[in-house]
Each structure stands twice: as structure tokens, then as C-alpha cells.
C-alpha atoms as a PDB file:
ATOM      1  CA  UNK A   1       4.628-115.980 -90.594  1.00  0.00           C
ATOM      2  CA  UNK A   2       5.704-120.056 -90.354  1.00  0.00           C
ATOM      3  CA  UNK A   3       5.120-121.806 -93.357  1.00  0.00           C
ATOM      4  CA  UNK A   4       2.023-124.276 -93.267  1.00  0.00           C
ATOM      5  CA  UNK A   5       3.696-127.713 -93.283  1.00  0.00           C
ATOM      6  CA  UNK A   6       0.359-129.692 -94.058  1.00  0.00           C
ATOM      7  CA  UNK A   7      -0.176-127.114 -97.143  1.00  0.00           C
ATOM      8  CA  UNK A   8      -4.010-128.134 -97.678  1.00  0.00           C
ATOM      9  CA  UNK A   9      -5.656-127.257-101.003  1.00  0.00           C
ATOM     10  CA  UNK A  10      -8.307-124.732-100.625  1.00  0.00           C
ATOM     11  CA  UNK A  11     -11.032-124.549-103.196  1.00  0.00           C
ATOM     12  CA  UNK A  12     -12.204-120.849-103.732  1.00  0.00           C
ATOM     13  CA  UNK A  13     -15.355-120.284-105.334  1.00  0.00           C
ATOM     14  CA  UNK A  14     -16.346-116.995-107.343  1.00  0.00           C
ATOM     15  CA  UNK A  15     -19.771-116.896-108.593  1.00  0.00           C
ATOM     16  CA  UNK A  16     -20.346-113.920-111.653  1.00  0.00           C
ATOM     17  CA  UNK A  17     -23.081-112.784-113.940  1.00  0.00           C
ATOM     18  CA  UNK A  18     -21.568-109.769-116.522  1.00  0.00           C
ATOM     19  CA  UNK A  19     -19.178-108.246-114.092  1.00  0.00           C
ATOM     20  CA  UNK A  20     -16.138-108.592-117.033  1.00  0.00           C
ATOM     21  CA  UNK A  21     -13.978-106.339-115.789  1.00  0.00           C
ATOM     22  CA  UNK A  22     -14.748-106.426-111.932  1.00  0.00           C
ATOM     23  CA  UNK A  23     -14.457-110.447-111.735  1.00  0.00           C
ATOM     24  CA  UNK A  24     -10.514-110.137-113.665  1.00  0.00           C
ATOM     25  CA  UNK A  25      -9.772-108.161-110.524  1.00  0.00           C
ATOM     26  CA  UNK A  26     -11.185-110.897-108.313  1.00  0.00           C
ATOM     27  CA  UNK A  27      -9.363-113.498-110.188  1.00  0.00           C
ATOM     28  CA  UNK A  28      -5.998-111.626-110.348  1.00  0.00           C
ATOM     29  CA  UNK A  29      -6.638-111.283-106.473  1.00  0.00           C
ATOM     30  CA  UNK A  30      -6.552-114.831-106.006  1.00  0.00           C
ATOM     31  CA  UNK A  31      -3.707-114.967-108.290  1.00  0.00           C
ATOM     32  CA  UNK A  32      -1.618-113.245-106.352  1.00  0.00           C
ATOM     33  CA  UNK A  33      -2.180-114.906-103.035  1.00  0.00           C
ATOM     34  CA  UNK A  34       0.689-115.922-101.453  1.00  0.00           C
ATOM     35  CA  UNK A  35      -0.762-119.670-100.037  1.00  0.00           C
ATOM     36  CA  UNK A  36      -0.240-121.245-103.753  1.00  0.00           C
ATOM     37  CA  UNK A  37      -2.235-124.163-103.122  1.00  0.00           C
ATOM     38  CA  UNK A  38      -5.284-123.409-104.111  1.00  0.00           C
ATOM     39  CA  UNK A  39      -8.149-124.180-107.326  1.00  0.00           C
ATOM     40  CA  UNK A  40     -10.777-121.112-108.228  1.00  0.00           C
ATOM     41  CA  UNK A  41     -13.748-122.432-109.603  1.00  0.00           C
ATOM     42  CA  UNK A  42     -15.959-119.737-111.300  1.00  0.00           C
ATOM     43  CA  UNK A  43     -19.237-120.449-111.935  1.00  0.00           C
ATOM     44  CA  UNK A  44     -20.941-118.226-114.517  1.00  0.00           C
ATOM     45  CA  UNK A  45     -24.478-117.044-114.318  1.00  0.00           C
ATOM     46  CA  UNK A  46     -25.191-117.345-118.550  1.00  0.00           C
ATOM     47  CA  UNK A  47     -22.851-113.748-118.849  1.00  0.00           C
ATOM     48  CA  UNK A  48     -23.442-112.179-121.887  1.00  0.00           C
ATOM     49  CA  UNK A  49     -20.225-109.946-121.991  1.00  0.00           C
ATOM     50  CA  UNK A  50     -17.539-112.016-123.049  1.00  0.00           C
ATOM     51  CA  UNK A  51     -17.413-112.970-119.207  1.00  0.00           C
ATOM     52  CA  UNK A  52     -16.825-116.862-120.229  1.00  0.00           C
ATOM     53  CA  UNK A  53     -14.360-116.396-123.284  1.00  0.00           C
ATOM     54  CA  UNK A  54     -11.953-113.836-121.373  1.00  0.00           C
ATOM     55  CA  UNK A  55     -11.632-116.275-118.544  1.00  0.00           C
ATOM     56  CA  UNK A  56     -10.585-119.050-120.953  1.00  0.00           C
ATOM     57  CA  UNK A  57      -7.800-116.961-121.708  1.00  0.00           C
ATOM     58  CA  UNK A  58      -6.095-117.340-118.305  1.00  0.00           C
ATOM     59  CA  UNK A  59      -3.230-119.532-118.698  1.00  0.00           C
ATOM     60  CA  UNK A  60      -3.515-121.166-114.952  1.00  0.00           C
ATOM     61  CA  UNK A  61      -4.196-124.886-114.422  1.00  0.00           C
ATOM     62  CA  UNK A  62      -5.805-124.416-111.397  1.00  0.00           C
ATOM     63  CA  UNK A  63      -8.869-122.281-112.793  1.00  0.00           C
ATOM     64  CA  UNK A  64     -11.730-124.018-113.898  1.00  0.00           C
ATOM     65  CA  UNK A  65     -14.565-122.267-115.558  1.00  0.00           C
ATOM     66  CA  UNK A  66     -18.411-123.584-115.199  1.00  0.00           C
ATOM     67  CA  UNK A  67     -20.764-121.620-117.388  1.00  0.00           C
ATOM     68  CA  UNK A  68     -24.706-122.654-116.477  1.00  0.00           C
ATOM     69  CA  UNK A  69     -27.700-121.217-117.607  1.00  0.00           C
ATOM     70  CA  UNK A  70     -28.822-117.868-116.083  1.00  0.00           C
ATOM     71  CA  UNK A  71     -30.818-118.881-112.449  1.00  0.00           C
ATOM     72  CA  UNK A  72     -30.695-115.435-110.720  1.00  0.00           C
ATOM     73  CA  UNK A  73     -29.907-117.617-107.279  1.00  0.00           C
ATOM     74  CA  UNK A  74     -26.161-117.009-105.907  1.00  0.00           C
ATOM     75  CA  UNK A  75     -26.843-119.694-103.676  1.00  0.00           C
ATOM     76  CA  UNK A  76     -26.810-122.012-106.068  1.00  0.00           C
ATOM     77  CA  UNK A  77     -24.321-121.049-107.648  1.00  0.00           C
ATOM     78  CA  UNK A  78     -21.701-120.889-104.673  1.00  0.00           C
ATOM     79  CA  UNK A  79     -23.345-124.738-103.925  1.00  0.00           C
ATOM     80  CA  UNK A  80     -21.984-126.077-107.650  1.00  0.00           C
ATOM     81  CA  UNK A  81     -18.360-124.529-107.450  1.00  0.00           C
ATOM     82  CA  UNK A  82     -18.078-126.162-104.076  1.00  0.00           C
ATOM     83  CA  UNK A  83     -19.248-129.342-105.370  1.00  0.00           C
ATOM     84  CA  UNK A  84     -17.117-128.794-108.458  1.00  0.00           C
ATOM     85  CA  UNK A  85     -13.832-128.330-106.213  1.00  0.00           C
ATOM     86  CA  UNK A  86     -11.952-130.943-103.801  1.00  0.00           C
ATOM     87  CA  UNK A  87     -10.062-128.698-101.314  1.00  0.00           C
ATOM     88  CA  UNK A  88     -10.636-129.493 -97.738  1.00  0.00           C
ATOM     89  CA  UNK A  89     -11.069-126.276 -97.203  1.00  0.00           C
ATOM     90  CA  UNK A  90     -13.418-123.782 -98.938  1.00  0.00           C
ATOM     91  CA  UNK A  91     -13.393-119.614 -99.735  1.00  0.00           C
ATOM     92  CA  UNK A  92     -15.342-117.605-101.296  1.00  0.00           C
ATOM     93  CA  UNK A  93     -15.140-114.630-103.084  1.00  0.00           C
ATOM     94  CA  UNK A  94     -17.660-112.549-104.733  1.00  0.00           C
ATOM     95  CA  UNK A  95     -16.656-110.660-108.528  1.00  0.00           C
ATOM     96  CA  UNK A  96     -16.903-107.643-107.626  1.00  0.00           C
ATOM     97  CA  UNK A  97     -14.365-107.588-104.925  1.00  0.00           C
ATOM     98  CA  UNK A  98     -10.522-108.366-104.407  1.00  0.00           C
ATOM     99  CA  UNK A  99      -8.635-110.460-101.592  1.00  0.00           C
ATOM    100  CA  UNK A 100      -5.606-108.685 -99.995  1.00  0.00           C
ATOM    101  CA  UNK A 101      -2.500-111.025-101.081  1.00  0.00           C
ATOM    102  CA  UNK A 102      -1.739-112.635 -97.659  1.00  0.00           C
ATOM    103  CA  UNK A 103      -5.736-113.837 -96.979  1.00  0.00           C
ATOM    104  CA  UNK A 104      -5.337-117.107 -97.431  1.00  0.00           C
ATOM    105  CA  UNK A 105      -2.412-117.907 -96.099  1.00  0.00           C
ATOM    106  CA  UNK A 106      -3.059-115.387 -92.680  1.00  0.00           C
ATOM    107  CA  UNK A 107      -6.395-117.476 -92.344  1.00  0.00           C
ATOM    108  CA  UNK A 108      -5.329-121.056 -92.706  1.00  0.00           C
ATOM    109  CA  UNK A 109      -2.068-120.524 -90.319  1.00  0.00           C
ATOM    110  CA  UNK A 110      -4.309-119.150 -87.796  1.00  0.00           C
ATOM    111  CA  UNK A 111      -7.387-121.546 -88.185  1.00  0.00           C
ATOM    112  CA  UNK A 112      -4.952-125.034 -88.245  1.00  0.00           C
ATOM    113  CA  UNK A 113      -2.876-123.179 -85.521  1.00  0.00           C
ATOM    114  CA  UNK A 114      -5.989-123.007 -83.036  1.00  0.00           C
ATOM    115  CA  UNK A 115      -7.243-126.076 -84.429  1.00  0.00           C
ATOM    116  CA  UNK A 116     -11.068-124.002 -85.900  1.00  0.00           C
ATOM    117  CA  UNK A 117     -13.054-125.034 -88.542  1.00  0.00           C
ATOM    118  CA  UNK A 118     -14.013-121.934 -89.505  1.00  0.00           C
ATOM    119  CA  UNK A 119     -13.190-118.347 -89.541  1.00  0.00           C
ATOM    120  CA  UNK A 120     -13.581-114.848 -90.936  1.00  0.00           C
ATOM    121  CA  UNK A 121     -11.601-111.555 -90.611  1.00  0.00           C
ATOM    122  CA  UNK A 122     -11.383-107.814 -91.334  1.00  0.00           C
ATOM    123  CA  UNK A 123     -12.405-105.965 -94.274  1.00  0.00           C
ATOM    124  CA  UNK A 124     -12.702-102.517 -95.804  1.00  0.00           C
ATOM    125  CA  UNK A 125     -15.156-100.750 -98.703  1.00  0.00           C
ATOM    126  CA  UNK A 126     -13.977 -99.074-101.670  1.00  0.00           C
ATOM    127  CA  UNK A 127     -15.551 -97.125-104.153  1.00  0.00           C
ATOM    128  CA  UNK A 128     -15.464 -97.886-108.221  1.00  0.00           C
ATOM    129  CA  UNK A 129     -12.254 -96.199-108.130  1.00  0.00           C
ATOM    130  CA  UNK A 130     -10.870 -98.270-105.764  1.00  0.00           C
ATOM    131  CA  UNK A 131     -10.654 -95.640-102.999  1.00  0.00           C
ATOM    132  CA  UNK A 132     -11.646 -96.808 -99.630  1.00  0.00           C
ATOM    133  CA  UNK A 133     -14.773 -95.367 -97.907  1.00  0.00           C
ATOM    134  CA  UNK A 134     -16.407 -95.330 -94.424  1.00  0.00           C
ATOM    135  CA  UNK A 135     -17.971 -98.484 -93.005  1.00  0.00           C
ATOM    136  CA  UNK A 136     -21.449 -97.673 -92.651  1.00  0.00           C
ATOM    137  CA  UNK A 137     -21.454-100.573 -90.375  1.00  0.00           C
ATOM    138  CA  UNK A 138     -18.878 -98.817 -88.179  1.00  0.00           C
ATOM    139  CA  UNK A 139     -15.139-100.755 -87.053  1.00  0.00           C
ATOM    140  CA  UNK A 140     -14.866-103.880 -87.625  1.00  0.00           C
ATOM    141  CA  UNK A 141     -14.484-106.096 -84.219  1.00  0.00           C
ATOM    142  CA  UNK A 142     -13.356-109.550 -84.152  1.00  0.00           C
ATOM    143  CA  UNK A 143     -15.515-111.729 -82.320  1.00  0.00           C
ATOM    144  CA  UNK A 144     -14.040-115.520 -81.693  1.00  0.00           C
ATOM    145  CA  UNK A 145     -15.960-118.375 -79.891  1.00  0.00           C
ATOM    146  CA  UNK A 146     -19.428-119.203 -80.134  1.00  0.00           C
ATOM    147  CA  UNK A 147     -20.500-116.324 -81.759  1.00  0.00           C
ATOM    148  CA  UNK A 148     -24.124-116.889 -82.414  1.00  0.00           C
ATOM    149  CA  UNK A 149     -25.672-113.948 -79.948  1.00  0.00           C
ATOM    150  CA  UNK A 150     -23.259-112.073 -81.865  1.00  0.00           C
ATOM    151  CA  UNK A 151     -24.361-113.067 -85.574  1.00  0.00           C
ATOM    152  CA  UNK A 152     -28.244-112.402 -84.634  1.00  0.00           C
ATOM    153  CA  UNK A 153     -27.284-108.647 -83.381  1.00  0.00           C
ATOM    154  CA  UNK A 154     -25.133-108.262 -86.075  1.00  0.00           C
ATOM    155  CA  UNK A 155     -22.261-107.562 -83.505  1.00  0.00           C
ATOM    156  CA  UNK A 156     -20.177-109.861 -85.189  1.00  0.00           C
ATOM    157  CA  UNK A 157     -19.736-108.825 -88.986  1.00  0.00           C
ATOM    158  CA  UNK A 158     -19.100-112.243 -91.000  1.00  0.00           C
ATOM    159  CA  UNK A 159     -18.797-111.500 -94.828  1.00  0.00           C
ATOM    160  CA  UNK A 160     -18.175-113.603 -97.266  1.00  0.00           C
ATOM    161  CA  UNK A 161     -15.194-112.986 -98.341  1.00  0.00           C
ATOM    162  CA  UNK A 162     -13.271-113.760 -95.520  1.00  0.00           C
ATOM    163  CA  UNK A 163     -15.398-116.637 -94.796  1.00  0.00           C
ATOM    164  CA  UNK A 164     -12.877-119.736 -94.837  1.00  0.00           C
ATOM    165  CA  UNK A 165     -14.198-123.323 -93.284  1.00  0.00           C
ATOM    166  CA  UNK A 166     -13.934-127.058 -93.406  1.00  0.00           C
ATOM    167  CA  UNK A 167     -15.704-128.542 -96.211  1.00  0.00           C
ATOM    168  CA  UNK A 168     -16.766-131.238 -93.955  1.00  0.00           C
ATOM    169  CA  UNK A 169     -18.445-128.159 -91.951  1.00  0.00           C
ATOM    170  CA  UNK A 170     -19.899-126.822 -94.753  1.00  0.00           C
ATOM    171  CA  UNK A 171     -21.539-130.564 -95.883  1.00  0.00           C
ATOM    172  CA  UNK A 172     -22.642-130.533 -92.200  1.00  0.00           C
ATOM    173  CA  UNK A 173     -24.186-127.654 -92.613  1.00  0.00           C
ATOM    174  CA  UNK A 174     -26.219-128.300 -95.396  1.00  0.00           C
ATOM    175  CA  UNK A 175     -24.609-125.744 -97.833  1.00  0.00           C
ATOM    176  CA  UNK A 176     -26.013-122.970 -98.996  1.00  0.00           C
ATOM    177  CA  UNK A 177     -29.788-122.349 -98.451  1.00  0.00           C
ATOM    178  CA  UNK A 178     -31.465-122.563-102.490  1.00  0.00           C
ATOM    179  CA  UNK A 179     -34.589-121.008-101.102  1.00  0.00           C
ATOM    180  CA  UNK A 180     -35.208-117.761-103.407  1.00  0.00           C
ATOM    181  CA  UNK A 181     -36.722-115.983-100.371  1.00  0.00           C
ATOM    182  CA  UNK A 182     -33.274-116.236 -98.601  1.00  0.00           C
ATOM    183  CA  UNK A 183     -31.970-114.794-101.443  1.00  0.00           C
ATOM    184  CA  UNK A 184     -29.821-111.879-101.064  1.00  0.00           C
ATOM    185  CA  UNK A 185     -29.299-112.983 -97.235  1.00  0.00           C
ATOM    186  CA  UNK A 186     -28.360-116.127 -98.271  1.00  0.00           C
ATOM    187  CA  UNK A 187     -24.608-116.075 -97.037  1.00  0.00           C
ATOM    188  CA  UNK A 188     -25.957-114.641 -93.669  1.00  0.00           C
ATOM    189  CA  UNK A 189     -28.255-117.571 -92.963  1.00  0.00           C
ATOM    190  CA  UNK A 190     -25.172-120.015 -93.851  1.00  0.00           C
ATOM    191  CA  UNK A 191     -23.542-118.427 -91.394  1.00  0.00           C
ATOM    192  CA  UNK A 192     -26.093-118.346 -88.412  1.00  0.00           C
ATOM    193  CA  UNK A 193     -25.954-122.424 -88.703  1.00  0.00           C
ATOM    194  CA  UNK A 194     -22.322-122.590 -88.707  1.00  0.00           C
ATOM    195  CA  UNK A 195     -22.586-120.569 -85.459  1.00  0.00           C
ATOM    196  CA  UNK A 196     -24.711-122.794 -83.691  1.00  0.00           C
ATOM    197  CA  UNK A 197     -22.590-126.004 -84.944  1.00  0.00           C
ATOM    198  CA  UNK A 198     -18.949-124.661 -83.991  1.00  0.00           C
ATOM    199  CA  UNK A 199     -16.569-122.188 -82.670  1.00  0.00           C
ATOM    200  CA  UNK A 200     -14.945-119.662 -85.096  1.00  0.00           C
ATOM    201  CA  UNK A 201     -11.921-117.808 -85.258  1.00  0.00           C
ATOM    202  CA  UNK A 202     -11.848-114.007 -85.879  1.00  0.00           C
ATOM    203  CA  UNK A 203      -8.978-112.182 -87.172  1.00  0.00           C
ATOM    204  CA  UNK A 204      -8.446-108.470 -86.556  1.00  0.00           C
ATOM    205  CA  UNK A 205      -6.353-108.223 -89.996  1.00  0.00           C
ATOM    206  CA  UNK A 206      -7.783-106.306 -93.489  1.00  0.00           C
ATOM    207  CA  UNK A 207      -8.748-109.635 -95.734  1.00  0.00           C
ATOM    208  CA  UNK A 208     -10.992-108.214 -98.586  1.00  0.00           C
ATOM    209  CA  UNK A 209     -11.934-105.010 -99.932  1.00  0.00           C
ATOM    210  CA  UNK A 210     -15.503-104.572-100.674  1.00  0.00           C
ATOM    211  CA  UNK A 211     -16.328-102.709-103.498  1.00  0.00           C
ATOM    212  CA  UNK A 212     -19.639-100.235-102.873  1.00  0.00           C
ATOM    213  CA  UNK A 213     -21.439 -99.531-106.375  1.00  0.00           C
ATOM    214  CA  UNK A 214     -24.870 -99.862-107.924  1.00  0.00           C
ATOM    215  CA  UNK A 215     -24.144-103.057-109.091  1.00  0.00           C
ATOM    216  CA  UNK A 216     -23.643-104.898-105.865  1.00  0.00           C
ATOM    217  CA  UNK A 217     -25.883-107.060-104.789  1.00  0.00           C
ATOM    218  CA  UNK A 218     -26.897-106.055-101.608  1.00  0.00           C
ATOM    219  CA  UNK A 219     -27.909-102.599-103.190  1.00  0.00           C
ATOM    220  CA  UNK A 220     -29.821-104.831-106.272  1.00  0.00           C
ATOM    221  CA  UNK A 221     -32.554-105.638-104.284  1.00  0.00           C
ATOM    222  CA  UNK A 222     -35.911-103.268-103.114  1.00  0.00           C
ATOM    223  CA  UNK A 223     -37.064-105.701-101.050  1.00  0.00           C
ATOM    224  CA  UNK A 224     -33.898-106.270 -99.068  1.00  0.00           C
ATOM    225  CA  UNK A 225     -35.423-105.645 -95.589  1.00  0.00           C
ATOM    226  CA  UNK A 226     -38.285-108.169 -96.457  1.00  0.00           C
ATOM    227  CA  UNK A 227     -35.298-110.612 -97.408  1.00  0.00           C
ATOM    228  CA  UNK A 228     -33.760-110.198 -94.226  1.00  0.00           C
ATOM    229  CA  UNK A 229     -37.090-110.495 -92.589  1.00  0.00           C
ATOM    230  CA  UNK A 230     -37.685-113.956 -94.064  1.00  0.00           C
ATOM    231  CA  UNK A 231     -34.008-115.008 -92.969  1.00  0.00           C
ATOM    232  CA  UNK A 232     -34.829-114.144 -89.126  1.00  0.00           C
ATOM    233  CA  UNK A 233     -38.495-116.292 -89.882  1.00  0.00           C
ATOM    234  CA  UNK A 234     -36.252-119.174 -91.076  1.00  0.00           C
ATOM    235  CA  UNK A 235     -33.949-119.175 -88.137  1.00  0.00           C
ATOM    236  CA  UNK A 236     -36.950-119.135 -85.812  1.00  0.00           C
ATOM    237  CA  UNK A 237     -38.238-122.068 -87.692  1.00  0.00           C
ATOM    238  CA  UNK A 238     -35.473-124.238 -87.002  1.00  0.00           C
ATOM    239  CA  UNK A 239     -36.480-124.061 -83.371  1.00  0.00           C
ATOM    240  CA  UNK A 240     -33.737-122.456 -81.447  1.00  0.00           C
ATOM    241  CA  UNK A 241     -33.528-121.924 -78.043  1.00  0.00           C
ATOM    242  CA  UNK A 242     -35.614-119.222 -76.496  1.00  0.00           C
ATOM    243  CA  UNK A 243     -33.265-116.604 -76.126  1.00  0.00           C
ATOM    244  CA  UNK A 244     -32.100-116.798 -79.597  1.00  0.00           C
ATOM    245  CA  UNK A 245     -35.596-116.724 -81.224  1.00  0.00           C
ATOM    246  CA  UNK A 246     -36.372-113.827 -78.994  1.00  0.00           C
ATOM    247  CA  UNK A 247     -33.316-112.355 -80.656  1.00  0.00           C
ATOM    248  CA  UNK A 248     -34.270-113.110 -83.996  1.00  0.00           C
ATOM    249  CA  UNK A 249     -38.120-112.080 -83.436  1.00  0.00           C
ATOM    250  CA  UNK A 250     -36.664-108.354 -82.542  1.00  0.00           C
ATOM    251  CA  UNK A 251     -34.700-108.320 -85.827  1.00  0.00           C
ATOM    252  CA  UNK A 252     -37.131-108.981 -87.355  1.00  0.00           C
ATOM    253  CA  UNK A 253     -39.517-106.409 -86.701  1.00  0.00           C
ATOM    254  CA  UNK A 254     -37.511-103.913 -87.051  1.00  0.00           C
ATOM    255  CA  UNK A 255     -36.387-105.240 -90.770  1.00  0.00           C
ATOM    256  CA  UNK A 256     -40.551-105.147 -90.948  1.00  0.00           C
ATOM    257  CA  UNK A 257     -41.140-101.541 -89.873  1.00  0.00           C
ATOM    258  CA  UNK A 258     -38.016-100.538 -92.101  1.00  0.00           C
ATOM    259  CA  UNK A 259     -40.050-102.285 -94.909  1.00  0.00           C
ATOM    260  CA  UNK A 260     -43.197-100.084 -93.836  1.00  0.00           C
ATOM    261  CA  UNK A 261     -41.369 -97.262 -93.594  1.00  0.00           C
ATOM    262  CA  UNK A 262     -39.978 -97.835 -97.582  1.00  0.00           C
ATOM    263  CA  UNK A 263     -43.309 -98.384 -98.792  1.00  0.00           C
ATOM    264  CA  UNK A 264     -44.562 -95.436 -97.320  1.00  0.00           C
ATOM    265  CA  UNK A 265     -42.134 -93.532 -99.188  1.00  0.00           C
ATOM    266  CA  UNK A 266     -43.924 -95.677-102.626  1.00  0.00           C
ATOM    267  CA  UNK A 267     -47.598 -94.589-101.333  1.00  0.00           C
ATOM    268  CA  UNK A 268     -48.092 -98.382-100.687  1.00  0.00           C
ATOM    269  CA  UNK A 269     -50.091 -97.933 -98.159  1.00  0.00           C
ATOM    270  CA  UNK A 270     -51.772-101.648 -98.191  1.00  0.00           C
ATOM    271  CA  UNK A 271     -48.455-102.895 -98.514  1.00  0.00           C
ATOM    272  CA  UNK A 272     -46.882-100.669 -95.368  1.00  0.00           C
ATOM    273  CA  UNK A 273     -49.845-101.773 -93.152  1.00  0.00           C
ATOM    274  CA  UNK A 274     -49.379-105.257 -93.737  1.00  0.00           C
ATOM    275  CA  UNK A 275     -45.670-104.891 -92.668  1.00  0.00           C
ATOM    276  CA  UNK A 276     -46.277-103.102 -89.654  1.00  0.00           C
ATOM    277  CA  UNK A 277     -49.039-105.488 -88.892  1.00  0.00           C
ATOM    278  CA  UNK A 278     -46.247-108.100 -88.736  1.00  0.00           C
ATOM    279  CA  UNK A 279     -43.625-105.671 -86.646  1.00  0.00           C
ATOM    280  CA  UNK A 280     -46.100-105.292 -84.390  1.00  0.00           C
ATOM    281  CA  UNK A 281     -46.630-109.138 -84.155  1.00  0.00           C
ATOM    282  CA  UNK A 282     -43.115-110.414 -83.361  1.00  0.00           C
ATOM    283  CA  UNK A 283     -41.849-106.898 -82.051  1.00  0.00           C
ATOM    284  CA  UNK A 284     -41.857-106.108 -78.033  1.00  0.00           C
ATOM    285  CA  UNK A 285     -41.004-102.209 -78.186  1.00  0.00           C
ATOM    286  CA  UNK A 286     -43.714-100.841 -79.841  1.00  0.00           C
ATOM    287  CA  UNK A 287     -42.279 -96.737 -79.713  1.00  0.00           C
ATOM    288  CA  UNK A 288     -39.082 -98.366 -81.308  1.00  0.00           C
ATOM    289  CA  UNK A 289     -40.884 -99.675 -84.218  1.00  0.00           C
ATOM    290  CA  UNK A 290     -43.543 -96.399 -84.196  1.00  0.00           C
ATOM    291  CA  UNK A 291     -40.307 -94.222 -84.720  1.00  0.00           C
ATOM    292  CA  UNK A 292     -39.141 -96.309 -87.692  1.00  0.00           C
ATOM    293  CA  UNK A 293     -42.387 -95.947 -89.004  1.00  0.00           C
ATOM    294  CA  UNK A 294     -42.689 -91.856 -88.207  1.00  0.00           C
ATOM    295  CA  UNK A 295     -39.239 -91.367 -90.277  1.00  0.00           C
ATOM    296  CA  UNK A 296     -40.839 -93.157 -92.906  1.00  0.00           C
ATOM    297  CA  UNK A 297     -43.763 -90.417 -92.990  1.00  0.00           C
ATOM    298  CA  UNK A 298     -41.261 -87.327 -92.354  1.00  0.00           C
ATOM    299  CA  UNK A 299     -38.844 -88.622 -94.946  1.00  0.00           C
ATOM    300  CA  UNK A 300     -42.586 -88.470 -97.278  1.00  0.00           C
ATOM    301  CA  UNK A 301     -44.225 -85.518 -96.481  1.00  0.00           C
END
């Protein structure tokens, strides 16, 4: 690969909360990149496990260590380590998982090559042991252009660790979304506006490794389907046009029968019928959202 003449410095921002030994293989990860120009800011969540006193250790002059009061909101967080940095471009990286060594510098060539503002690329799971596992998402397909269609089916798979824009983008954007409903989905919802504002580039190549445990965040939270729920409600808030909301509207009945069907399986009955209530509401194929709902009972009785 050419070298990148312009060599732009890219702020990458790591949010953790007691991951110790998971978030020194994120920052050796970035370590190792071979783009150099770079400055991680890691913004800790109040850690109680030594997180902020091993970090100190790392002789590197472009680390930088915030440690804030525990919030809960990784939102947040992600929004002060991008304020905190001055790259004019931005990454992030969550402390659980670990960048291939050629990310950065596969993404930038490609993105200043094409002339993007933002972009995202392959990635794999892995287990604790650092064994990789099947995508329950199925192959990873890289989707460039106006993706948005894409991001609302979740044809296009955008995590956040191979997200790389513009900051100027990202201020365009509006940043992260604070909002504690959106929590959890939070990175998704950036996403969906950055899809409406510009074209992206996909690459087909392995960026990040994902790491699937307990601990992860999108496996923290029971409510996750009502999470995603409220993310679709937010997007059709924002007024989009008709096609799109009647996109999102789908999505999110079905993320409102899964709900159902998961309190179903708690005996919260009250709870179910008020989801399905809503499914039924924004949803236009009532047997699909009946047959979520069914499972729900089978998987019960």
C-alpha cells in the first residue's frame, strides 16, 4: 500500500469502565498500528480496578487518560474523548476489543483516495479466548454509497470499530446522541444520520475483532429490543422521508413483538400486552409479528 503523503492525525477514542485487562489489549492494538500518527484518548467511567493507574504506566506521549465520575452513558463518554482530541479524523474503539494492525492505515488510504468522509469495514467475533466464532449476523458485505436503506434493514453492518470519519462530519452530525433511552443503540443512531448526510466507503477487509462475552455491552442490557425500539421512534421523529419511516416503523415492531415475546418468557403479561399493543400499531404484517409472539409462548410453555 502507498504511503499517505498528507499523514493526518487521527484521534481514537476508547471509552472503559473495569475492563483492566480487556482495555490493555485494546490499547496495545492501537499501539501496534502501522499509521503512527495517531492520539488515543481513554476516557474512564470511575473504574475501580486499577483501570486508571495501569494506564498511567504506558510510556507513550500520545495517550492521554481522562478519568470522570461513573455516568453509565457511553455516549457521553465517546462525546468527551472526541472533544478532548484534535485529529481531523476520528476512530473509535471499544475495551473490550482489538484493531487488526493495518486498520488505520487500510481506512485512511482508501477514504482520502476516494475522497469519503466516512467509512467502515469488515470484522470478525472472538470468544474470551480469543478464538474466532460464527457471525450470528451472517458474512459481512460491504455496502458503499448512500447507504441509508441499507442501515435501517440492517443490510449494511456499521460497527464501531471500524467506524472512521471527518470530525467536521461528526460536529455536523451532532455527535453522539446523550439520550439514556438511545443507550445501548447509541452508535447505531450516530450512524443512521451520517447516512442521510453523506456517502460512505465500505471495505471488504477484517478491521476489528469483536470479542463475544457476558460482559459486552450489547449482551448487558434486558431491555435491548425496547432500546432499539426507541432508536427506530427517534429516527421517525426526525421526519424522514416516507419510505424511510415506513422502514423504520417495520423495525420497529418487530423489536416490539421480540420485547413481548421476552416478557412472556418473565410472566409479564401487562408488560407483553403493552408491547404488542405498540407492534401492532406501527407494524403492517400482522402474522409476522403473531409468530414472534407464538415463539414467545412455545419457548414458555
Amino acid at each position: 500500500m502507498q504511503s499517505i503523503s498528507s499523514n493526518p492525525l487521527v484521534t481514537v477514542v476508547i471509552p472503559t469502565y473495569n475492563r483492566l485487562a480487556l482495555v490493555q489489549q485494546a490499547i496495545a492494538s492501537v499501539i501496534a498500528q502501522t499509521y503512527r500518527n495517531w492520539e488515543l484518548i481513554i476516557v474512564d467511567d470511575g473504574s475501580d480496578d486499577g483501570t486508571p493507574a495501569t494506564i498511567n504506566t504506558i510510556d507513550d506521549p500520545r495517550i492521554k487518560l481522562l478519568t470522570k465520575p461513573h455516568a453509565g452513558n457511553i455516549a457521553l463518554l465517546r462525546n468527551i474523548g472526541v472533544h478532548e482530541g484534535s485529529g481531523k479524523w476520528l476512530a473509535f474503539l471499544d475495551s473490550d476489543d482489538i484493531w487488526i494492525p493495518q486498520k488505520l492505515e487500510i481506512q485512511l488510504f482508501f477514504l482520502l483516495q476516494e475522497g469519503k468522509r466516512w467509512g467502515y469495514g469488515g470484522f470478525e467475533l472472538m470468544n474470551d479466548e480469543m478464538q474466532t466464532i460464527p457471525n450470528k449476523a451472517g458474512q459481512f458485505r460491504p455496502i458503499s454509497g448512500w447507504i441509508i436503506k441499507e442501515v435501517l434493514t440492517t443490510e449494511a453492518s456499521v460497527t464501531i470499530g471500524t467506524l472512521m470519519l471527518e470530525r467536521t462530519l461528526f460536529e455536523e452530525a451532532g455527535g453522539f446522541n446523550q439520550d439514556a433511552k438511545l443507550i445501548y443503540r447509541e452508535d447505531y443512531e450516530l450512524v443512521l444520520r451520517l447516512a442521510l448526510k453523506s456517502e460512505v466507503l465500505a471495505v471488504p477487509d477484517l478491521l476489528v475483532r469483536i470479542r463475544e462475552h457476558e460482559g459486552r455491552a450489547t449482551n448487558a442490557f434486558e431491555e435491548g429490543h425496547d432500546r432499539t425500539a426507541a432508536m427506530y421512534e427517534h429516527f421517525i421523529r426526525s421526519r424522514p422521508e416516507k419510505a424511510l419511516a415506513k422502514i423504520a416503523r417495520k423495525r420497529m415492531a418487530t423489536e416490539l413483538a421480540e420485547s413481548a415475546k421476552t416478557s412472556i418468557a418473565k410472566k409479564k403479561y401487562l408488560q407483553a400486552t403493552r408491547r404488542l399493543g405498540q407492534a401492532l400499531i406501527n407494524g403492517d404484517k400482522l402474522r409476522h409479528i403473531f409468530s414472534i409472539v407464538r415463539r414467545g409462548f412455545s419457548s414458555f410453555s
